[in-house]
N, C-alpha and C. Protein backbone atom coordinates (compact mmCIF):
# COMPACT_ATOMS: atom_id res chain seq x y z
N UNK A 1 -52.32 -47.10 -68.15
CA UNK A 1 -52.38 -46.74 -66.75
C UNK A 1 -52.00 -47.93 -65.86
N UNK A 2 -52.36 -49.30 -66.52
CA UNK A 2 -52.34 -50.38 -65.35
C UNK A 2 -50.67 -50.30 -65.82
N UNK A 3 -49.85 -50.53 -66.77
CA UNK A 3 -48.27 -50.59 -67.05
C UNK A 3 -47.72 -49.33 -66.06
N UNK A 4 -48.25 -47.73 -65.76
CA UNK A 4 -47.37 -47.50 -65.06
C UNK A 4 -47.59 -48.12 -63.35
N UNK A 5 -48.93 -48.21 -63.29
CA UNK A 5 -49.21 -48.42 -61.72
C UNK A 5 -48.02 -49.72 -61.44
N UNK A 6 -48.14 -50.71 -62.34
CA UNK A 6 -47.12 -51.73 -62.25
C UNK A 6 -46.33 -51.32 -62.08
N UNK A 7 -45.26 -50.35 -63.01
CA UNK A 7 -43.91 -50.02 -62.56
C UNK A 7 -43.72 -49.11 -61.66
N UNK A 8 -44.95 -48.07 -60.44
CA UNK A 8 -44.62 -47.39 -59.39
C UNK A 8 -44.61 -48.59 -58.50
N UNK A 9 -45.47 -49.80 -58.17
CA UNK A 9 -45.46 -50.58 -57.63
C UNK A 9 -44.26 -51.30 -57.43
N UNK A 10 -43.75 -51.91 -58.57
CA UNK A 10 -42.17 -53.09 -58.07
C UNK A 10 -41.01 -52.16 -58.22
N UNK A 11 -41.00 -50.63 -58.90
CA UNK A 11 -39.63 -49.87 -58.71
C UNK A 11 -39.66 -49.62 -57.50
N UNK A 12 -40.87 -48.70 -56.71
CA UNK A 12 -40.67 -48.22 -55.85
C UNK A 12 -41.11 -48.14 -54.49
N UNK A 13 -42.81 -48.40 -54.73
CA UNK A 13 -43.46 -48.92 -53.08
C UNK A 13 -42.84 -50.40 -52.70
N UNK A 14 -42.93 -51.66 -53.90
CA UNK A 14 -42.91 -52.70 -53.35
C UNK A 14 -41.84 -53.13 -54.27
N UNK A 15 -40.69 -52.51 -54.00
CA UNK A 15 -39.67 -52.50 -54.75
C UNK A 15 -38.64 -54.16 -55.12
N UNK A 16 -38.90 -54.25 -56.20
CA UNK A 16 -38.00 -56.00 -56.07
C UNK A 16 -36.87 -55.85 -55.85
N UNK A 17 -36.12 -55.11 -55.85
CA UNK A 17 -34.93 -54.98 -55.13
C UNK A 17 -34.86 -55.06 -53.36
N UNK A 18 -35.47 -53.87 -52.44
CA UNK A 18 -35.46 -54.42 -51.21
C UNK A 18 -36.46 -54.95 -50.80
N UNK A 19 -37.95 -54.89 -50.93
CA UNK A 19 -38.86 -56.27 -50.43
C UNK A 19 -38.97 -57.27 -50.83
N UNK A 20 -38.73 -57.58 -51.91
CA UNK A 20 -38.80 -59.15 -52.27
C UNK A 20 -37.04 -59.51 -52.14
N UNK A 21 -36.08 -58.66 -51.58
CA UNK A 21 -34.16 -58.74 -51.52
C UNK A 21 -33.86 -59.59 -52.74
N UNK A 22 -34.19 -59.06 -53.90
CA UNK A 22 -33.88 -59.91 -55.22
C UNK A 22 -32.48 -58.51 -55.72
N UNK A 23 -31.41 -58.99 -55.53
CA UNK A 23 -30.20 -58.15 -55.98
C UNK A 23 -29.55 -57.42 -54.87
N UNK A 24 -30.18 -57.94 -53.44
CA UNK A 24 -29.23 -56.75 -52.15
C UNK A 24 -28.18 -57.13 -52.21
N UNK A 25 -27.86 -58.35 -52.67
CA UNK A 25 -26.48 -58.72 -52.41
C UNK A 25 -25.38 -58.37 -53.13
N UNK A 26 -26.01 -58.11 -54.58
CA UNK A 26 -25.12 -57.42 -55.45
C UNK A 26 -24.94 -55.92 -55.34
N UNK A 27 -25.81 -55.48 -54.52
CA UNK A 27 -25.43 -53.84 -54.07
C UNK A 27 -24.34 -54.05 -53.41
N UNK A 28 -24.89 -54.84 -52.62
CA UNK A 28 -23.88 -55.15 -51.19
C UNK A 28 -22.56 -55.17 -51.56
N UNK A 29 -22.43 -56.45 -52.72
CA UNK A 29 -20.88 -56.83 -52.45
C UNK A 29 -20.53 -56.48 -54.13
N UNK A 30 -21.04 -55.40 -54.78
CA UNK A 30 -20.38 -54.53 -55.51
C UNK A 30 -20.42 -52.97 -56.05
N UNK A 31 -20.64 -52.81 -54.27
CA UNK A 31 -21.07 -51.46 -54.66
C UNK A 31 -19.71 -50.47 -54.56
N UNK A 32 -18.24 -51.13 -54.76
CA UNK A 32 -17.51 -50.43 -54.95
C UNK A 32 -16.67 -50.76 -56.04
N UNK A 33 -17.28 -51.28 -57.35
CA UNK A 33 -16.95 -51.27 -58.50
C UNK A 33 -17.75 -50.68 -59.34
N UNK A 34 -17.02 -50.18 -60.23
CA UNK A 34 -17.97 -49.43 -61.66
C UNK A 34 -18.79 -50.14 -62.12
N UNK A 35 -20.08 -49.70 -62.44
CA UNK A 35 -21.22 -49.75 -63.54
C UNK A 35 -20.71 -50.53 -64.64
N UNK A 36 -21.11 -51.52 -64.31
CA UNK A 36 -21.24 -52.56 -65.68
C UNK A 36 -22.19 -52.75 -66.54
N UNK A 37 -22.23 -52.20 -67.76
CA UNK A 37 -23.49 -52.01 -68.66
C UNK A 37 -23.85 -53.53 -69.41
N UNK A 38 -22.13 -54.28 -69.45
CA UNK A 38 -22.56 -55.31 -69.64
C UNK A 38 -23.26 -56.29 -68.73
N UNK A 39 -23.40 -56.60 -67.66
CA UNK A 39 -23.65 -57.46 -66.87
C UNK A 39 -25.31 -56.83 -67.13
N UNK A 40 -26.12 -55.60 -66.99
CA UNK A 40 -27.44 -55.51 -67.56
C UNK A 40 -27.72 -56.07 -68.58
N UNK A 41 -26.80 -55.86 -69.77
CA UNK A 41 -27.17 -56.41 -71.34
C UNK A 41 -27.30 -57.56 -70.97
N UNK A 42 -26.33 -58.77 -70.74
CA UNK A 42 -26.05 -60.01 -70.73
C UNK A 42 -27.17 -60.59 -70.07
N UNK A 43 -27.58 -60.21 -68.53
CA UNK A 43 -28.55 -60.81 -67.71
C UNK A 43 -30.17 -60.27 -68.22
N UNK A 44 -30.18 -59.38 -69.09
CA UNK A 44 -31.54 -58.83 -69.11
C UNK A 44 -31.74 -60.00 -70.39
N UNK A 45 -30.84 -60.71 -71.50
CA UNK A 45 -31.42 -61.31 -72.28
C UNK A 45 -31.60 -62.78 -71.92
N UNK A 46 -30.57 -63.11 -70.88
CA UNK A 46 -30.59 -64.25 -70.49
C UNK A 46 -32.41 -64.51 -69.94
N UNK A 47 -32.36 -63.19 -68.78
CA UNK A 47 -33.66 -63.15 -67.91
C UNK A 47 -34.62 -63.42 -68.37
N UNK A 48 -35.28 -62.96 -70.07
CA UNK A 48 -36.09 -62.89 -70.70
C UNK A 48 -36.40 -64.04 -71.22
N UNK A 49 -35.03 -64.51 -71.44
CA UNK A 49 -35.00 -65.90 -72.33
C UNK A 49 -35.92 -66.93 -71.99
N UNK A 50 -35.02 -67.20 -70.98
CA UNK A 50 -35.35 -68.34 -69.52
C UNK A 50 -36.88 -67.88 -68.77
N UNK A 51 -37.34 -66.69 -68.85
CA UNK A 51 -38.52 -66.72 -68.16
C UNK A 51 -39.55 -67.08 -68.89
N UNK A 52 -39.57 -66.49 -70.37
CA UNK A 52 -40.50 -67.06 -71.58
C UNK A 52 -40.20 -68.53 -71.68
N UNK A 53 -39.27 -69.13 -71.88
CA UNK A 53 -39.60 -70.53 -71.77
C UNK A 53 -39.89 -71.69 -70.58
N UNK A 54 -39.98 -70.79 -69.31
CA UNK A 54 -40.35 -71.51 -68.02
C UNK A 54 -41.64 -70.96 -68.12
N UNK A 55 -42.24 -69.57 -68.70
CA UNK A 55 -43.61 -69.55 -68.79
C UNK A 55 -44.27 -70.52 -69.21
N UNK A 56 -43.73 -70.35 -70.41
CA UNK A 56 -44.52 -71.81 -71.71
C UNK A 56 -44.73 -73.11 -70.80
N UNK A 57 -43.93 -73.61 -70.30
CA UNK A 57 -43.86 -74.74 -69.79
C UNK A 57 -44.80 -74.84 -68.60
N UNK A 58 -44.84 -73.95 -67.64
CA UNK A 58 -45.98 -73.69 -66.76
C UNK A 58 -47.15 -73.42 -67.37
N UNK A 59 -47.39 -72.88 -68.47
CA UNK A 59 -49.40 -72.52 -69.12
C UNK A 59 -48.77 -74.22 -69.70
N UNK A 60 -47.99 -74.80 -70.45
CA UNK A 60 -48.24 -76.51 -71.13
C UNK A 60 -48.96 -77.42 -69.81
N UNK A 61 -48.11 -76.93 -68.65
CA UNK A 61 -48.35 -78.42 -68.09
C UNK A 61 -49.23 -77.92 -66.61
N UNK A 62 -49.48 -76.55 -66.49
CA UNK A 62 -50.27 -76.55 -65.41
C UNK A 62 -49.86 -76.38 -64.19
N UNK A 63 -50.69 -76.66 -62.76
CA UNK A 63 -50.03 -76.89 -61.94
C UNK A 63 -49.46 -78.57 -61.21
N UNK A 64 -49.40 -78.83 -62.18
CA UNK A 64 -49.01 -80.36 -61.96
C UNK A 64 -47.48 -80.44 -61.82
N UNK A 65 -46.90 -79.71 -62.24
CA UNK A 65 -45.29 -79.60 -62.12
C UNK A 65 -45.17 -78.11 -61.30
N UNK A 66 -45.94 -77.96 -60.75
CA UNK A 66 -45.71 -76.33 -59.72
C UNK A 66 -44.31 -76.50 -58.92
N UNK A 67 -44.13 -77.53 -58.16
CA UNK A 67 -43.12 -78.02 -57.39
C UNK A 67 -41.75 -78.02 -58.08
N UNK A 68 -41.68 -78.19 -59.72
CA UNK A 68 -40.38 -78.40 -60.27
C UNK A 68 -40.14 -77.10 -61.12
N UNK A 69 -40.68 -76.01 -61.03
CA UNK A 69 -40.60 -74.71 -61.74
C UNK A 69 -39.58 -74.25 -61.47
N UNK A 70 -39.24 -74.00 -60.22
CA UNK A 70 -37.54 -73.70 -59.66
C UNK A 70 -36.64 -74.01 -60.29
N UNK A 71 -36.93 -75.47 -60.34
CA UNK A 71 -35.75 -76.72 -60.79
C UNK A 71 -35.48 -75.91 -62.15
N UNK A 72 -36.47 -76.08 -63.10
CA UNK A 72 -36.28 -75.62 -64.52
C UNK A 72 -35.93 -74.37 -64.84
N UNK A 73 -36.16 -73.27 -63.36
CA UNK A 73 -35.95 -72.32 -64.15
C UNK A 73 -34.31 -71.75 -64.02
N UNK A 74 -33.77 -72.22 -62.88
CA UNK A 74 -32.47 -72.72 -62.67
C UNK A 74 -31.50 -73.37 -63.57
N UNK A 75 -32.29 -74.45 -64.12
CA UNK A 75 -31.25 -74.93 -64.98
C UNK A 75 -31.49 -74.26 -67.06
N UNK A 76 -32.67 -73.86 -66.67
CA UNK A 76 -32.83 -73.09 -68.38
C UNK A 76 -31.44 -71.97 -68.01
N UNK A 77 -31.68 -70.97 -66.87
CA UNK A 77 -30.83 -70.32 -66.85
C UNK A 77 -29.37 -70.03 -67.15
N UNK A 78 -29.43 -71.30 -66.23
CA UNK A 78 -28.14 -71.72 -66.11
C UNK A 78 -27.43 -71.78 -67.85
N UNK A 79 -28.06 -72.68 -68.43
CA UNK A 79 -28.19 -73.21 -69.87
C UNK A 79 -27.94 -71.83 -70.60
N UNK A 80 -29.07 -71.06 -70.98
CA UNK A 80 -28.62 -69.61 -71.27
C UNK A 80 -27.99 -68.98 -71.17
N UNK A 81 -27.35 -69.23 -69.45
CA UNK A 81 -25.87 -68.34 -69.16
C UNK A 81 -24.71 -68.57 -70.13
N UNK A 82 -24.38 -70.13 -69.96
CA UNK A 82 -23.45 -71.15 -70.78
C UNK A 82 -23.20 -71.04 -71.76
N UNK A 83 -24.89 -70.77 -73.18
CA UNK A 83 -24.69 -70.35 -74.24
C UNK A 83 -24.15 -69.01 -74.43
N UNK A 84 -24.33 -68.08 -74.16
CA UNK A 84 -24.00 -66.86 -74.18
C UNK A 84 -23.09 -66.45 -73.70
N UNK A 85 -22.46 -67.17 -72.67
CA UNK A 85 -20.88 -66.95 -72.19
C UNK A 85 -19.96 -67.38 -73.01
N UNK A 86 -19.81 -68.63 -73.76
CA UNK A 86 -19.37 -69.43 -74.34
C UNK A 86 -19.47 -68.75 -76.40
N UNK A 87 -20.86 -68.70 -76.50
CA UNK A 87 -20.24 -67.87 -77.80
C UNK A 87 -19.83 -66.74 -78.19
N UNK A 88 -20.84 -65.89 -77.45
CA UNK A 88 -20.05 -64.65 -77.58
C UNK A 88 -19.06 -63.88 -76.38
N UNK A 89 -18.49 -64.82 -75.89
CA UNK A 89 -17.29 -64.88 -74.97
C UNK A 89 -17.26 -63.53 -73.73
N UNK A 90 -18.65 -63.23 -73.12
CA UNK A 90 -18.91 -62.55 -71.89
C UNK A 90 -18.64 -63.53 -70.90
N UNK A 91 -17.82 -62.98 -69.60
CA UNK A 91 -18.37 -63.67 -68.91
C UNK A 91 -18.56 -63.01 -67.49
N UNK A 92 -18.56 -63.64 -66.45
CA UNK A 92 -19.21 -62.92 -65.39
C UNK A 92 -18.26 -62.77 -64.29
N UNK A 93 -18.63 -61.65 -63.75
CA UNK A 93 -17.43 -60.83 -62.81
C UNK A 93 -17.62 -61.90 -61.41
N UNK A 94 -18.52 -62.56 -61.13
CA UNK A 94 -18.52 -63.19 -60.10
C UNK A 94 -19.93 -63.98 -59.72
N UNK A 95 -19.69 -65.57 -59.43
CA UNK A 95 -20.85 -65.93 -59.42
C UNK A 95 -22.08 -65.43 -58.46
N UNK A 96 -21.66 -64.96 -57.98
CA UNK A 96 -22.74 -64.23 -56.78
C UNK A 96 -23.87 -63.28 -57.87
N UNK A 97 -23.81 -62.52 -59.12
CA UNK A 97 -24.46 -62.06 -59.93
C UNK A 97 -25.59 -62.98 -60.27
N UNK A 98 -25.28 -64.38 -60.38
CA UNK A 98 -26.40 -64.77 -60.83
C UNK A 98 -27.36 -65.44 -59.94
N UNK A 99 -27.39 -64.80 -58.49
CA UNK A 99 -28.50 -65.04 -57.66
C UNK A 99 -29.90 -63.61 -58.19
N UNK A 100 -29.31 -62.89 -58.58
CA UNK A 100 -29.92 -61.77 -58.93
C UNK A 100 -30.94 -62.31 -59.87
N UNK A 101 -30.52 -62.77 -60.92
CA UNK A 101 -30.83 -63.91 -61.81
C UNK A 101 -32.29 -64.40 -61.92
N UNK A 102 -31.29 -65.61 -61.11
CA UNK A 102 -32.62 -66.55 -60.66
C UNK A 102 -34.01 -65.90 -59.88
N UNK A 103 -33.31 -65.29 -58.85
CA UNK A 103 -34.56 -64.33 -58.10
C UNK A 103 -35.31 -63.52 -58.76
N UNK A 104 -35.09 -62.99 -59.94
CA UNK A 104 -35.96 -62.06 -60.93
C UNK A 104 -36.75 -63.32 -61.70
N UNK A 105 -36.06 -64.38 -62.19
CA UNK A 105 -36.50 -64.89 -63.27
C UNK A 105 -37.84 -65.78 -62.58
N UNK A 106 -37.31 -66.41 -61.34
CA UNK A 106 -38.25 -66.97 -60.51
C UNK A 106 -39.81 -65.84 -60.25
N UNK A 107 -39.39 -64.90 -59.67
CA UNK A 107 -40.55 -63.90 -59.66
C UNK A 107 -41.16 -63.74 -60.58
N UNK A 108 -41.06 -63.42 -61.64
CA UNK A 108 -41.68 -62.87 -62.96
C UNK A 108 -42.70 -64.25 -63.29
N UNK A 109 -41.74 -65.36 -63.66
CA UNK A 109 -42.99 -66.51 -63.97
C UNK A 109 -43.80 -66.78 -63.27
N UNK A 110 -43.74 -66.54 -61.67
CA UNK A 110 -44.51 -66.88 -60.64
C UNK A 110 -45.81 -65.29 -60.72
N UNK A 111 -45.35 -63.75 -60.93
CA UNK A 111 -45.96 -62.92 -61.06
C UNK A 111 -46.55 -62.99 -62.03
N UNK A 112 -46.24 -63.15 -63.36
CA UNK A 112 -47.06 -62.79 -64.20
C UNK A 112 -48.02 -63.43 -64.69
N UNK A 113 -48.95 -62.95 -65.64
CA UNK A 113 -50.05 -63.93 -66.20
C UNK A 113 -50.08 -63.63 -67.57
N UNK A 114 -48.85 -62.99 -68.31
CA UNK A 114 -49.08 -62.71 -70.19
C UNK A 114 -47.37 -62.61 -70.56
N UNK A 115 -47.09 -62.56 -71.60
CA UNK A 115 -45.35 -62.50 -71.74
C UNK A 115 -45.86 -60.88 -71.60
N UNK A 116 -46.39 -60.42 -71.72
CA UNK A 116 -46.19 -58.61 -71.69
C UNK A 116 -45.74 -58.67 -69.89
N UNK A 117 -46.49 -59.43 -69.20
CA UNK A 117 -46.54 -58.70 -67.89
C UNK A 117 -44.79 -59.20 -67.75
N UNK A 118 -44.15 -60.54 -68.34
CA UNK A 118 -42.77 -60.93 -68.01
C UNK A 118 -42.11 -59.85 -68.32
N UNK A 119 -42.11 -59.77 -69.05
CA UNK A 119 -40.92 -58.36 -70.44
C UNK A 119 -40.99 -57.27 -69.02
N UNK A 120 -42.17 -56.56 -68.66
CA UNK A 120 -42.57 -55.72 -68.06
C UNK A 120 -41.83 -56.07 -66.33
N UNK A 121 -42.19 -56.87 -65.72
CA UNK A 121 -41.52 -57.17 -64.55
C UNK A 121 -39.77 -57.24 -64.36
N UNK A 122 -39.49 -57.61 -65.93
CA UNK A 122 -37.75 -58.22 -66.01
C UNK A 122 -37.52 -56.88 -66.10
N UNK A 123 -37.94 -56.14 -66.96
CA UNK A 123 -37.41 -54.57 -67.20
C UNK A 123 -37.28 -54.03 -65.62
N UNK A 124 -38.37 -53.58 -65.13
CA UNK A 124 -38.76 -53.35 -64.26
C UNK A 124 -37.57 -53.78 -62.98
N UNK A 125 -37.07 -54.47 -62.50
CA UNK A 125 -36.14 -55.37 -62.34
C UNK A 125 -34.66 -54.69 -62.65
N UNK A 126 -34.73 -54.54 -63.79
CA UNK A 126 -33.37 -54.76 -63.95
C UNK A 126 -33.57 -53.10 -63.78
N UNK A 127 -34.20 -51.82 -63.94
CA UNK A 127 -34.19 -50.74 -64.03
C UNK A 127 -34.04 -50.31 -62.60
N UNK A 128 -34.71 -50.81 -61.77
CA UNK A 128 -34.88 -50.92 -59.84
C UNK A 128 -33.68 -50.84 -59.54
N UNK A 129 -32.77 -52.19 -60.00
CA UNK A 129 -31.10 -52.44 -59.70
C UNK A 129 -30.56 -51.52 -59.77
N UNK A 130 -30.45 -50.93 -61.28
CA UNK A 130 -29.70 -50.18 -61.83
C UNK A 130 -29.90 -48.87 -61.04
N UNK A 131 -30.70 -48.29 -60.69
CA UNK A 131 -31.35 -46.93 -60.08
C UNK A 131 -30.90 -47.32 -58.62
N UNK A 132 -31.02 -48.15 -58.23
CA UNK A 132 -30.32 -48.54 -56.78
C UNK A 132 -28.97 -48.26 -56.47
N UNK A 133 -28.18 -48.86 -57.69
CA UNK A 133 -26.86 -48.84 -57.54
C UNK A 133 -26.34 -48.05 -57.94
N UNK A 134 -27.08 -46.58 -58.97
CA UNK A 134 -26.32 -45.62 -59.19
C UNK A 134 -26.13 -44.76 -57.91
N UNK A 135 -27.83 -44.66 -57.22
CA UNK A 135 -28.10 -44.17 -55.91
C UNK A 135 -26.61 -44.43 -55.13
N UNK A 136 -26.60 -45.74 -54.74
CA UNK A 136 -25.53 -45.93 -53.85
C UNK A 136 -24.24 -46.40 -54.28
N UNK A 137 -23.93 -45.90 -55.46
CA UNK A 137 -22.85 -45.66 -55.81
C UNK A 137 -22.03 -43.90 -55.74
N UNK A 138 -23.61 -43.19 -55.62
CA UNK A 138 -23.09 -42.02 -55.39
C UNK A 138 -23.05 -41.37 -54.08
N UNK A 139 -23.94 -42.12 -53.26
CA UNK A 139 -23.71 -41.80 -51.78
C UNK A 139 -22.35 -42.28 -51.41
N UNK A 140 -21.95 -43.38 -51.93
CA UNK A 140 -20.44 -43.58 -51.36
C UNK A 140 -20.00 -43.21 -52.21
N UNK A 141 -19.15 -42.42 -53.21
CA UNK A 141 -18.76 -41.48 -53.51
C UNK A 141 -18.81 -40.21 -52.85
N UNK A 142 -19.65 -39.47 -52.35
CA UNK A 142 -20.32 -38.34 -51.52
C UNK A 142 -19.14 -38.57 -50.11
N UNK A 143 -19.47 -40.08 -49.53
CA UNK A 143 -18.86 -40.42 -48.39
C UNK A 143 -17.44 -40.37 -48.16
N UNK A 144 -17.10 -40.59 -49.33
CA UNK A 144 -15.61 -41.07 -49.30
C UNK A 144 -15.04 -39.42 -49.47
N UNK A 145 -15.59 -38.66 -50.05
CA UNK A 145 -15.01 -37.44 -50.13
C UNK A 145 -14.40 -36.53 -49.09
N UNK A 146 -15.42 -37.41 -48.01
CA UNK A 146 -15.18 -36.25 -46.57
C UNK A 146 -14.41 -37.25 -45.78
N UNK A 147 -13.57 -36.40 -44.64
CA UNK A 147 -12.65 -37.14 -44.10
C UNK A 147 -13.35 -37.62 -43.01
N UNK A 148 -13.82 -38.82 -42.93
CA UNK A 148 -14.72 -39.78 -42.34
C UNK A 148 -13.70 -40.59 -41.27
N UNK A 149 -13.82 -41.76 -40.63
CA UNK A 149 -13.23 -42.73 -39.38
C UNK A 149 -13.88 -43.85 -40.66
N UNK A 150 -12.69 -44.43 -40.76
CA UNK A 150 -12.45 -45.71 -41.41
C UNK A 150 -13.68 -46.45 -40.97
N UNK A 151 -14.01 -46.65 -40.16
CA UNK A 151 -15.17 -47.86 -39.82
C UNK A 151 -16.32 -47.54 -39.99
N UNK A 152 -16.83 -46.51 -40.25
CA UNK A 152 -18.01 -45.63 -40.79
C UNK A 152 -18.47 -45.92 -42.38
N UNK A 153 -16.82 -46.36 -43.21
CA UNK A 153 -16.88 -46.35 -44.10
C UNK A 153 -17.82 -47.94 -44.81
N UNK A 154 -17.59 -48.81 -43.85
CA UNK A 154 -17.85 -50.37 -43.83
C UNK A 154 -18.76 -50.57 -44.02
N UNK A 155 -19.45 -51.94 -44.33
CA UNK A 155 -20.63 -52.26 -44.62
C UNK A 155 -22.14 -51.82 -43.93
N UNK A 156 -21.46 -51.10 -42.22
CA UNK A 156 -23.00 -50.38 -41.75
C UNK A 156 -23.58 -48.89 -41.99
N UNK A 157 -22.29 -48.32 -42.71
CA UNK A 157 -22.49 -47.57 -43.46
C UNK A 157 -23.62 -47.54 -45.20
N UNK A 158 -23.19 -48.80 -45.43
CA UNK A 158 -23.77 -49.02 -46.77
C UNK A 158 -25.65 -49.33 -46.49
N UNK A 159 -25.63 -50.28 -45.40
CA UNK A 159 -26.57 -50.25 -44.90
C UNK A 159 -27.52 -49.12 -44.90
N UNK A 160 -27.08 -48.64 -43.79
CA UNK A 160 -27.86 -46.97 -43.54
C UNK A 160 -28.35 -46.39 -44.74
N UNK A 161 -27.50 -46.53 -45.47
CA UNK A 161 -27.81 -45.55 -46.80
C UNK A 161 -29.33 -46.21 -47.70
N UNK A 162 -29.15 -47.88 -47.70
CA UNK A 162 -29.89 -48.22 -48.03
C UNK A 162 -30.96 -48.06 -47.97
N UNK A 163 -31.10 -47.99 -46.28
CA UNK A 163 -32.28 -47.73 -44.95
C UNK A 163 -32.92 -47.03 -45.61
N UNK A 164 -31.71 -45.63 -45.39
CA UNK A 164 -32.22 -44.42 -46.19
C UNK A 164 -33.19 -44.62 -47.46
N UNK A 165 -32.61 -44.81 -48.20
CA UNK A 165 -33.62 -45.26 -49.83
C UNK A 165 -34.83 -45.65 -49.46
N UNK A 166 -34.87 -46.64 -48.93
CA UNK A 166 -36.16 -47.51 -48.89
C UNK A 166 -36.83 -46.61 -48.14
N UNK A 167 -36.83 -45.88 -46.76
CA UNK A 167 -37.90 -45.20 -46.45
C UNK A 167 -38.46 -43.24 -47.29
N UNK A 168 -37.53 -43.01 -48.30
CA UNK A 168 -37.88 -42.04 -48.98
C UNK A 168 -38.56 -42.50 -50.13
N UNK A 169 -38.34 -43.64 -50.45
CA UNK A 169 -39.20 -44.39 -51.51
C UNK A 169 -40.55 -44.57 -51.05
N UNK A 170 -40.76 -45.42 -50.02
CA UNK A 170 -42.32 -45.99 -49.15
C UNK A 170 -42.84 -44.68 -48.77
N UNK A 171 -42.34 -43.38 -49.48
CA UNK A 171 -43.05 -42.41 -49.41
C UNK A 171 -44.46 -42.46 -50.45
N UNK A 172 -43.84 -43.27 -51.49
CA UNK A 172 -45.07 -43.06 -52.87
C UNK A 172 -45.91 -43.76 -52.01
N UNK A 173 -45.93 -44.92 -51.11
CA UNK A 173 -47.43 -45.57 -50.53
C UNK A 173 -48.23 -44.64 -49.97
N UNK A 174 -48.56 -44.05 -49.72
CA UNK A 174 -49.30 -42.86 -49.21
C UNK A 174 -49.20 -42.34 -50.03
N UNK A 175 -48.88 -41.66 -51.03
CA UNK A 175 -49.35 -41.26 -52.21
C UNK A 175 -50.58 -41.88 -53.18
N UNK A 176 -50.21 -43.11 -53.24
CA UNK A 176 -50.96 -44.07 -54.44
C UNK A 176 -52.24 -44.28 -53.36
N UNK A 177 -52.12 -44.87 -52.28
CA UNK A 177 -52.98 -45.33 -51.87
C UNK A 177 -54.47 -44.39 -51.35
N UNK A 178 -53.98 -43.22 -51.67
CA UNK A 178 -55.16 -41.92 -51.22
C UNK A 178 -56.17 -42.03 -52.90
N UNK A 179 -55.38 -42.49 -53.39
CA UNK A 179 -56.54 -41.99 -54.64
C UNK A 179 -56.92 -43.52 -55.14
């Protein structure tokens, strides 16, 4: 019960995608390219990687290095990206993807308190994205169908739609919160 309350919580009332804006940007500035299944695979193992070993390192040393957790978890990342780009020869459609990244990987070590709750938040995460961007991959699809005014079509369009999402979602808060 506490695993789903967690995942109605960061998919959808307090969604890590638009309240904590961990991935708006990758809606933003690829929401008119196809579904990349790799860029989930690739970043969900990297994510995991790098957050289990910035965990470890935060329960080793405490809060005595609180201040340099960023630092490390940035450059483990980074490190992970490198390996995994490099051997098995993925690489990435554009560096702007790996703000998504860091912003999940940062959250999770800072949220959690067990590797279950990490695994659980990264999923969580990467499932939010994904459900985001099919969402608004199909509203603009929908959009483009009808003969619209070019400037409608633009980024305050994409917006709106977003708008949209987020307040049919912050519907579950009033749901959860009655019982």
């Amino acid at each position: 019960m506490n695993t789903l309350l967690l995942f109605l919580c960061y998919a959808f009332v307090c969604s890590i995608v638009f309240v904590y804006c961990i991935g708006c940007e990758r809606l933003l500035l690829f929401s008119r390219l196809p579904l990349s299944v790799g860029f989930y695979v690739k970043y969900y193992i990297i994510s995991v990687l790098s957050a289990l070993l910035c965990f470890c390192i935060h329960i080793m040393f405490g809060y005595s290095i609180l201040m340099f957790i960023p630092f490390f978890c940035v450059s483990i990342t980074l490190f992970f990206d490198f390996l995994i780009s490099r051997f098995f020869r993925i690489n990435s459609v554009a560096p702007n993807e790996k703000n998504f990244l860091f912003g999940l990987t940062l959250f999770a070590v800072f949220e959690a308190h067990s590797f279950y709750v990490i695994f659980l938040i990264i999923s969580i995460g990467f499932c939010s994205l994904a459900l985001f961007d099919i969402l608004l991959k199909s509203a603009c699809y929908l959009i483009n169908m009808r003969n619209t005014n070019y400037y409608l079509k633009l980024v305050s369009l994409t917006l709106i739609v977003i708008g949209c999402m987020l307040l049919g979602f912050s519907a579950f808060n009033i749901f959860i919160t009655q019982f």
